[in-house]
C-alpha atoms as a PDB file:
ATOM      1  CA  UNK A   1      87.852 -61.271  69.890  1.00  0.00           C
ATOM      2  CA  UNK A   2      84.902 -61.180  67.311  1.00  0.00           C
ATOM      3  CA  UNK A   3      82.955 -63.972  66.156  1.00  0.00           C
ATOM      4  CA  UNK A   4      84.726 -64.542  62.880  1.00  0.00           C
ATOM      5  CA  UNK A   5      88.167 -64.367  64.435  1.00  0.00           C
ATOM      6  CA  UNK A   6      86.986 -66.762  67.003  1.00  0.00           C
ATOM      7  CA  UNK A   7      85.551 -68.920  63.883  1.00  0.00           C
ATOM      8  CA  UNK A   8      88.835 -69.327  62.685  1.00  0.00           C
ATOM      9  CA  UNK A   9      90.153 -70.408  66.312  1.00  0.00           C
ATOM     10  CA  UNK A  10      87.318 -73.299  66.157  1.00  0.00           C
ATOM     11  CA  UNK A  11      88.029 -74.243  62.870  1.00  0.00           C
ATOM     12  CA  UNK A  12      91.487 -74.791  63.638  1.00  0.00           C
ATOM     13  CA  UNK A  13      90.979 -76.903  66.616  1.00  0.00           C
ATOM     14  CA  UNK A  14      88.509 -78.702  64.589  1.00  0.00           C
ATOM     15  CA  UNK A  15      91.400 -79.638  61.692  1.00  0.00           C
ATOM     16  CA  UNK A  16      88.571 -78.402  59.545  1.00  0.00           C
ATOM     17  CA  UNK A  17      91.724 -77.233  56.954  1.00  0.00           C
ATOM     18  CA  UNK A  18      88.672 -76.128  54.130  1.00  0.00           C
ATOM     19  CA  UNK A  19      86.959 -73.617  56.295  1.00  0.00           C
ATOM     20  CA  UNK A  20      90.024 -71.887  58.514  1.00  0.00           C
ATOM     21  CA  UNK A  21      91.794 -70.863  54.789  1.00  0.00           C
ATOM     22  CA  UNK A  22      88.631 -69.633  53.840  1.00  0.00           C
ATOM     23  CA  UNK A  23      87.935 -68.171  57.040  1.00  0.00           C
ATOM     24  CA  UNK A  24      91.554 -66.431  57.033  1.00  0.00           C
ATOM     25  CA  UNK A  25      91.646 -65.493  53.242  1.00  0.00           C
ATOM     26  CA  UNK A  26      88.529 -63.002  54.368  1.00  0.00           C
ATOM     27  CA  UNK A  27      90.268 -61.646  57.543  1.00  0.00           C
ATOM     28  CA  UNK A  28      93.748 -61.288  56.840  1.00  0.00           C
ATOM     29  CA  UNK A  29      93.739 -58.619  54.300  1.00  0.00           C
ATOM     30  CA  UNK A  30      91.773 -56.028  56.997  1.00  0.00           C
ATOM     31  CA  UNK A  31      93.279 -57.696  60.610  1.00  0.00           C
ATOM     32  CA  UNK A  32      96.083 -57.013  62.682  1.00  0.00           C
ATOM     33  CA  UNK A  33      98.782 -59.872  62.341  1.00  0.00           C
ATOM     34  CA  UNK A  34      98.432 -59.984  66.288  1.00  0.00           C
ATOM     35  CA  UNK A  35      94.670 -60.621  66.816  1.00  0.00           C
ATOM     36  CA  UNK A  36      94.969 -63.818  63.977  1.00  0.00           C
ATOM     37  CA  UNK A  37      98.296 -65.086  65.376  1.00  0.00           C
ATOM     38  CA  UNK A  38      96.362 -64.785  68.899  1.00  0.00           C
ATOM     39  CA  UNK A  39      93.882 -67.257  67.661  1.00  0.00           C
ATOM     40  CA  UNK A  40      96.087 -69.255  65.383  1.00  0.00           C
ATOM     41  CA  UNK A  41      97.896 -69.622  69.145  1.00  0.00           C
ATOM     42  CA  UNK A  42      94.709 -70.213  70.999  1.00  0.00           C
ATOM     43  CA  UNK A  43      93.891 -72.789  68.669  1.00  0.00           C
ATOM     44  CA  UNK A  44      97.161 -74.835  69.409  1.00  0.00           C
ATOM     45  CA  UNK A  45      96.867 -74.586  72.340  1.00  0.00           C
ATOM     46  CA  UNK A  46      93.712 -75.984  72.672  1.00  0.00           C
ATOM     47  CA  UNK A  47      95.250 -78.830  70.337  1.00  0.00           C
ATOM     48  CA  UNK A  48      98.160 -79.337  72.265  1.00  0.00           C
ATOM     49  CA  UNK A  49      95.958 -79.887  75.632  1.00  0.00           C
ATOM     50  CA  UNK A  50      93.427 -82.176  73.363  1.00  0.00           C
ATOM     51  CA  UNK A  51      97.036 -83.912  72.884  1.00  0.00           C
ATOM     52  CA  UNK A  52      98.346 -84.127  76.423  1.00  0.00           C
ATOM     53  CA  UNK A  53      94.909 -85.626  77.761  1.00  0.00           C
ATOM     54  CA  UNK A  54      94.599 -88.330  74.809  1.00  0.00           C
ATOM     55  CA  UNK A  55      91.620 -86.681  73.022  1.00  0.00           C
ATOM     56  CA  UNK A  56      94.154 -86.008  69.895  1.00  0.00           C
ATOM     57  CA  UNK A  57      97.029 -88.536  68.899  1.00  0.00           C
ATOM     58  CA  UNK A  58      99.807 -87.624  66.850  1.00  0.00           C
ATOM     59  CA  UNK A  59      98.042 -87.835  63.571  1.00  0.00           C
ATOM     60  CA  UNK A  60      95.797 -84.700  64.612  1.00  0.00           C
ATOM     61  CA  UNK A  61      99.178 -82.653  65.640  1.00  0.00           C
ATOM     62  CA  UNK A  62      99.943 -83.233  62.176  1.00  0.00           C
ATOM     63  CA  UNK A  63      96.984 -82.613  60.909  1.00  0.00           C
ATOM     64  CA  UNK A  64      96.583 -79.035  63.142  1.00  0.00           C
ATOM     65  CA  UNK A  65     100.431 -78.537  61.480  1.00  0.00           C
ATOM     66  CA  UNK A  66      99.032 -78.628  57.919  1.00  0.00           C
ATOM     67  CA  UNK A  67      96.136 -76.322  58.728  1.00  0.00           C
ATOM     68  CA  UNK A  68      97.622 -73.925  60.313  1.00  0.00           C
ATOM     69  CA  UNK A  69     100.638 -74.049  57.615  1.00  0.00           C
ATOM     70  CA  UNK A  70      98.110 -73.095  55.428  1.00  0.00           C
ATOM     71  CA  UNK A  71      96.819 -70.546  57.120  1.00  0.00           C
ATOM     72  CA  UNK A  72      99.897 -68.938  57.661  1.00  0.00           C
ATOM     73  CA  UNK A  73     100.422 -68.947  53.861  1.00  0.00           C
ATOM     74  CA  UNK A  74      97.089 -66.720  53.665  1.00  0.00           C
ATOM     75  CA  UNK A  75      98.340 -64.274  56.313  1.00  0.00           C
ATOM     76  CA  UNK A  76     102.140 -63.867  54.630  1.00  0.00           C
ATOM     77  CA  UNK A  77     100.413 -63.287  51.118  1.00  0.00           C
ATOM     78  CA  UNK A  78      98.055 -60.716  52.542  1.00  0.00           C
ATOM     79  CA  UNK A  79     100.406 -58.716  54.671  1.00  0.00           C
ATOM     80  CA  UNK A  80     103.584 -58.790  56.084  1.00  0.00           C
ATOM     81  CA  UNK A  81     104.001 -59.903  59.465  1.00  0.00           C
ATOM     82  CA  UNK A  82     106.423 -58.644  62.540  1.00  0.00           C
ATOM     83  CA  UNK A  83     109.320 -61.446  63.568  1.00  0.00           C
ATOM     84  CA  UNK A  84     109.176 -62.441  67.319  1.00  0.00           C
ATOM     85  CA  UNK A  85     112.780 -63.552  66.765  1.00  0.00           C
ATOM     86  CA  UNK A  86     114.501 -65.671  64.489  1.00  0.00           C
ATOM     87  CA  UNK A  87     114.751 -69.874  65.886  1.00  0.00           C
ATOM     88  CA  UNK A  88     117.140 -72.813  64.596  1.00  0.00           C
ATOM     89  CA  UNK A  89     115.892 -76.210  64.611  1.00  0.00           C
ATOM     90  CA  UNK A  90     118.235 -78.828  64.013  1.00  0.00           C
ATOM     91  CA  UNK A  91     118.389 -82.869  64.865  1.00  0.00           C
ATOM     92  CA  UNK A  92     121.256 -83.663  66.472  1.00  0.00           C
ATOM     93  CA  UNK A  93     124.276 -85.387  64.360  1.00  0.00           C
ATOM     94  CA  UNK A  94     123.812 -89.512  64.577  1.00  0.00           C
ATOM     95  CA  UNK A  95     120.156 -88.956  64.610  1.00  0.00           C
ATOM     96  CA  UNK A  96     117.757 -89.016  61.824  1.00  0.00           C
ATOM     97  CA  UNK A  97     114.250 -88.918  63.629  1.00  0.00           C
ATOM     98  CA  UNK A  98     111.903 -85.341  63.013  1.00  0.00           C
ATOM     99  CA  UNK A  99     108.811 -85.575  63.799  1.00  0.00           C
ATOM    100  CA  UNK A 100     108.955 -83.973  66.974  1.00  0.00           C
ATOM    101  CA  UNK A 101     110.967 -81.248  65.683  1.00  0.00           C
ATOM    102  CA  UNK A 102     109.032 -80.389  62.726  1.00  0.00           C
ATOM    103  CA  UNK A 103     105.584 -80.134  65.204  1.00  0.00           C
ATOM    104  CA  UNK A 104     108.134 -77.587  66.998  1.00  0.00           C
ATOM    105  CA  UNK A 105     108.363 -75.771  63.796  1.00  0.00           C
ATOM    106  CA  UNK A 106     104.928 -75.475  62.587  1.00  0.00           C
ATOM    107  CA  UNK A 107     103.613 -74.170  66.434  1.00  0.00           C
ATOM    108  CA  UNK A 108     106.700 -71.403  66.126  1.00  0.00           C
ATOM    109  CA  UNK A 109     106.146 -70.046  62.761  1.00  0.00           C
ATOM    110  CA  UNK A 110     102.437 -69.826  63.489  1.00  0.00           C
ATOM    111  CA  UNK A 111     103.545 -67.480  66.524  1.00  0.00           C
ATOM    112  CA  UNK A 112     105.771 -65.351  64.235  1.00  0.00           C
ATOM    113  CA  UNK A 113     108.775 -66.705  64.871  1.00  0.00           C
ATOM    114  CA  UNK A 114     111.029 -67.255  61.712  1.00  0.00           C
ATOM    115  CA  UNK A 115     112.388 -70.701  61.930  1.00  0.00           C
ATOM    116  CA  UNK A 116     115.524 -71.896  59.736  1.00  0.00           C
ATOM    117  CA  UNK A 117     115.150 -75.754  59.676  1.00  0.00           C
ATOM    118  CA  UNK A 118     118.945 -77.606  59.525  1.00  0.00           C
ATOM    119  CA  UNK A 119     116.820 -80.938  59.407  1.00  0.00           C
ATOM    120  CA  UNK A 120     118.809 -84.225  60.694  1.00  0.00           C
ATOM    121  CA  UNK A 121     122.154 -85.284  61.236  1.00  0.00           C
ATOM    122  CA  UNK A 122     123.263 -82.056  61.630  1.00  0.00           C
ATOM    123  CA  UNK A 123     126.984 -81.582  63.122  1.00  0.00           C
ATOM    124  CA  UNK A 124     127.367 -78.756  65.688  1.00  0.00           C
ATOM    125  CA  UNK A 125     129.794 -76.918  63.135  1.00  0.00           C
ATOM    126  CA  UNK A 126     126.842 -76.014  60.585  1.00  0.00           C
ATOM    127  CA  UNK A 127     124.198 -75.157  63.565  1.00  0.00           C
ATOM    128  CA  UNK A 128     126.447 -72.421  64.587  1.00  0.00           C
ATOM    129  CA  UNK A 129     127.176 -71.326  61.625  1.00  0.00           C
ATOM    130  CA  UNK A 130     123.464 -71.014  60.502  1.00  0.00           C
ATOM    131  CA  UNK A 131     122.875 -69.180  64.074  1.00  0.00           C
ATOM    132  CA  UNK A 132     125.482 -66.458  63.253  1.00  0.00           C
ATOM    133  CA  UNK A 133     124.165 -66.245  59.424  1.00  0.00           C
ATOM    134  CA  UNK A 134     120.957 -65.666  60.456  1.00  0.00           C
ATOM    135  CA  UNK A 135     121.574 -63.703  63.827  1.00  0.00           C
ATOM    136  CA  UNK A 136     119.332 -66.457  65.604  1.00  0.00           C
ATOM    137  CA  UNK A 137     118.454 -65.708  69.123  1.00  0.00           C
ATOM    138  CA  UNK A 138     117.105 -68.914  69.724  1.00  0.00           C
ATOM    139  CA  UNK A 139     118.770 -72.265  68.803  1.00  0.00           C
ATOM    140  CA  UNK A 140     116.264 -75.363  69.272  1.00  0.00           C
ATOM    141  CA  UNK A 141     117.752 -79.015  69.498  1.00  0.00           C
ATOM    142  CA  UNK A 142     116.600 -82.247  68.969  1.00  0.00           C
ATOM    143  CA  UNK A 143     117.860 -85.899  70.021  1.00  0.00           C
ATOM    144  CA  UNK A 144     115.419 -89.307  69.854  1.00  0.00           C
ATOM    145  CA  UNK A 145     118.434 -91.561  70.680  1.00  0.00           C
ATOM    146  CA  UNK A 146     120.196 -91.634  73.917  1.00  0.00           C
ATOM    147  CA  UNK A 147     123.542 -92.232  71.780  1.00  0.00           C
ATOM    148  CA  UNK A 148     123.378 -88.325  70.320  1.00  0.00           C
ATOM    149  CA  UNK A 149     122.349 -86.388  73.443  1.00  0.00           C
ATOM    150  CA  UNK A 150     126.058 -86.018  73.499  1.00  0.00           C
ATOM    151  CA  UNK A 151     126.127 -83.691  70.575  1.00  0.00           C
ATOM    152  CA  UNK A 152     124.181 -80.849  72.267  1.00  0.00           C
ATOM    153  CA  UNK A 153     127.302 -80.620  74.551  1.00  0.00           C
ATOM    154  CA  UNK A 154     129.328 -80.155  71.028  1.00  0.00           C
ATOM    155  CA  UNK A 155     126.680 -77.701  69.838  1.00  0.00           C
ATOM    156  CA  UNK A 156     126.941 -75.342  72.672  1.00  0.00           C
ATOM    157  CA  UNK A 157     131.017 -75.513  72.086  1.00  0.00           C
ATOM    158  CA  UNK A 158     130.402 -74.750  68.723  1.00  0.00           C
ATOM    159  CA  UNK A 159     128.500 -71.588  69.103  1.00  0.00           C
ATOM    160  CA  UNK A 160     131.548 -70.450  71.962  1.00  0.00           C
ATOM    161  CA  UNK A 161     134.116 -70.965  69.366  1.00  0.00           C
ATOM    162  CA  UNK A 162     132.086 -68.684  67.049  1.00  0.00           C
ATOM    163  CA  UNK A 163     131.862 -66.359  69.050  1.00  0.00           C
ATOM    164  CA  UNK A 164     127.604 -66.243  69.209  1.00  0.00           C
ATOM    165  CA  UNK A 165     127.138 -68.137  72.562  1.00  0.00           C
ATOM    166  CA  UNK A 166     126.166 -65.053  74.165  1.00  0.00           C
ATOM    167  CA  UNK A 167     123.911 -64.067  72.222  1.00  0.00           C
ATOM    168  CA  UNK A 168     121.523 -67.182  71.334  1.00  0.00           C
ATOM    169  CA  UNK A 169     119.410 -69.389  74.270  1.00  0.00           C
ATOM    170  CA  UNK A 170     119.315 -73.041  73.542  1.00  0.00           C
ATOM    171  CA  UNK A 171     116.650 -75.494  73.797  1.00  0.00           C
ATOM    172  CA  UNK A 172     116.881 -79.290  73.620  1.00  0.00           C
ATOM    173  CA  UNK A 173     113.771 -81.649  73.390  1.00  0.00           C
ATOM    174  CA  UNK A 174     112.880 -84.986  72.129  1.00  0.00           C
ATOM    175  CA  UNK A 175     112.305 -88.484  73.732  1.00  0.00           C
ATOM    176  CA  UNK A 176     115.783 -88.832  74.895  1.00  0.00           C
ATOM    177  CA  UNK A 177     115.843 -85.905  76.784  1.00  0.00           C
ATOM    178  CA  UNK A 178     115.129 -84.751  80.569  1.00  0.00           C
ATOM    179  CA  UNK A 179     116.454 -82.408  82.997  1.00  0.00           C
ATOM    180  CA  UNK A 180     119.758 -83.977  83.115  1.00  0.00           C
ATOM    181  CA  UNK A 181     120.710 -82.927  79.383  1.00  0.00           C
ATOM    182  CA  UNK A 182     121.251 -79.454  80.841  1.00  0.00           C
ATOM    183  CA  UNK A 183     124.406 -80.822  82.090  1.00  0.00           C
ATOM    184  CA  UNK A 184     125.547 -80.453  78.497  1.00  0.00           C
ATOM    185  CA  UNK A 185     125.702 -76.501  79.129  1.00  0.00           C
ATOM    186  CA  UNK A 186     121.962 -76.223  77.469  1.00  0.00           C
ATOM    187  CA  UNK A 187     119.861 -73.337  78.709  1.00  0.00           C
ATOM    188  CA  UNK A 188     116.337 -75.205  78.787  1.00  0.00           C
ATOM    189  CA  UNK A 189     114.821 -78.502  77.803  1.00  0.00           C
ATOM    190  CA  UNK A 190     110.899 -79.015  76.868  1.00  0.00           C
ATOM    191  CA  UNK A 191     108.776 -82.587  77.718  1.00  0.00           C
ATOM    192  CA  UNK A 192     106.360 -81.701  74.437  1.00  0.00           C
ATOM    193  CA  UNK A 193     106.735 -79.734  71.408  1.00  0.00           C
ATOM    194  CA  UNK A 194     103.610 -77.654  73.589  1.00  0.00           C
ATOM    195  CA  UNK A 195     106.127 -76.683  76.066  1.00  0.00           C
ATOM    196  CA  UNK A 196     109.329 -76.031  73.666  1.00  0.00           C
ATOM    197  CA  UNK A 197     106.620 -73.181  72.186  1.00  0.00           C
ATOM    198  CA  UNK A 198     106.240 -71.897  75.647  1.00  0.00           C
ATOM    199  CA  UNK A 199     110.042 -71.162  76.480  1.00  0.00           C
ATOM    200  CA  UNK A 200     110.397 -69.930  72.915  1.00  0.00           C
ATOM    201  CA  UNK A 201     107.493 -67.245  73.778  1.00  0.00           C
ATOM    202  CA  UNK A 202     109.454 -66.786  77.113  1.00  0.00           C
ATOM    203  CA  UNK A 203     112.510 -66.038  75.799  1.00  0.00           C
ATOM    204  CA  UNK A 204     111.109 -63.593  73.043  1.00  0.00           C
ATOM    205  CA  UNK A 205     109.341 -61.964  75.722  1.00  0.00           C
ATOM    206  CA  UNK A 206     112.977 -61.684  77.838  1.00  0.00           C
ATOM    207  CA  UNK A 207     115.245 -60.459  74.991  1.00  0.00           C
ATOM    208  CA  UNK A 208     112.264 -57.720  73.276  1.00  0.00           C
ATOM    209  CA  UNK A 209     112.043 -55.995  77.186  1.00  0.00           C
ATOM    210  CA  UNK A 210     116.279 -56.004  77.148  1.00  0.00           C
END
């Protein structure tokens, strides 16, 4: 990694928004989309351990979320960019609460993954249907309230009765969740937004090698 690729890694970590979109408007034009997503990752990482150990609170996730949104925006006007695989995001129906699932977001599209955000309150009939319209591999839900972690259950029925359950993983996070919610027929469940990036990568990494 060279020094000014590695700039824009500190940068990052430092929510220093100013200098990583000047940093990136001078590399992506004449960089690999690999080598900058490698450091955008890096970066988050980095942010997301700052995070776990209490250095960083949830106003600097946000704040690493708007500077790396806006690097992102740099890289997409300079080039175009190879997909990892395409992700829906939704909060469950009965819940309104996003936070955690739009931190999800921002770490996957600065990966490469192209993320179609439902929103909240979303009913299991439109999540499949948006998986199937978009050929998602990856579906990614969210429930705050104990009272909704029903509606993954409802989800993953949804996607049988279209016919796309074969074809897409599903991940559940958010406060209400733990390893019991994969009684509801889910494939995985992540403790941090940190972690729902890793299984994403994971299950990239699975379906490119099949």
């Amino acid at each position: 990694m060279g020094p000014v690729i590695r700039d824009l890694e500190n940068s990052i970590t430092q929510l220093d928004l100013e200098k990583a979109t000047a940093i990136c408007r001078e590399l992506a034009p004449s960089t690999a989309p690999e080598e900058l997503f490698t450091a955008i990752g890096n970066a988050l990482n980095i942010v997301g351990e700052k995070y776990e150990q209490g250095e960083y609170f949830l106003s600097e996730l946000i704040m690493a979320g708007e500077v790396v949104n806006e690097v992102l925006k740099q890289i997409k006007s300079a080039q175009r960019v190879n997909i990892m695989g395409t992700v829906v995001l939704a909060t469950v129906k009965g819940d309104i609460h996003d936070i955690g699932k739009n931190i999800v977001a921002m770490l996957l599209r600065s990966s490469g993954f192209e993320v179609i955000d439902l929103g909240c309150d979303v009913p299991s009939e439109k999540i499949a249907a948006s998986v199937k319209e978009n050929k998602a591999s990856i579906v990614g839900l969210s429930a705050l309230l104990t009272t909704t972690i029903a509606e993954f259950g409802k989800v993953v029925n949804s996607l049988e009765n279209d016919g796309v359950r074969r074809n897409v993983r599903t991940l559940v996070g958010g406060a209400a969740v733990n390893e019991k919610s994969l009684e509801y027929g889910v494939d995985a469940w992540a403790r941090t937004a940190v972690d729902g990036l890793k299984i994403c990568k994971r299950i990239a990494g699975r379906l490119n090698e099949s």
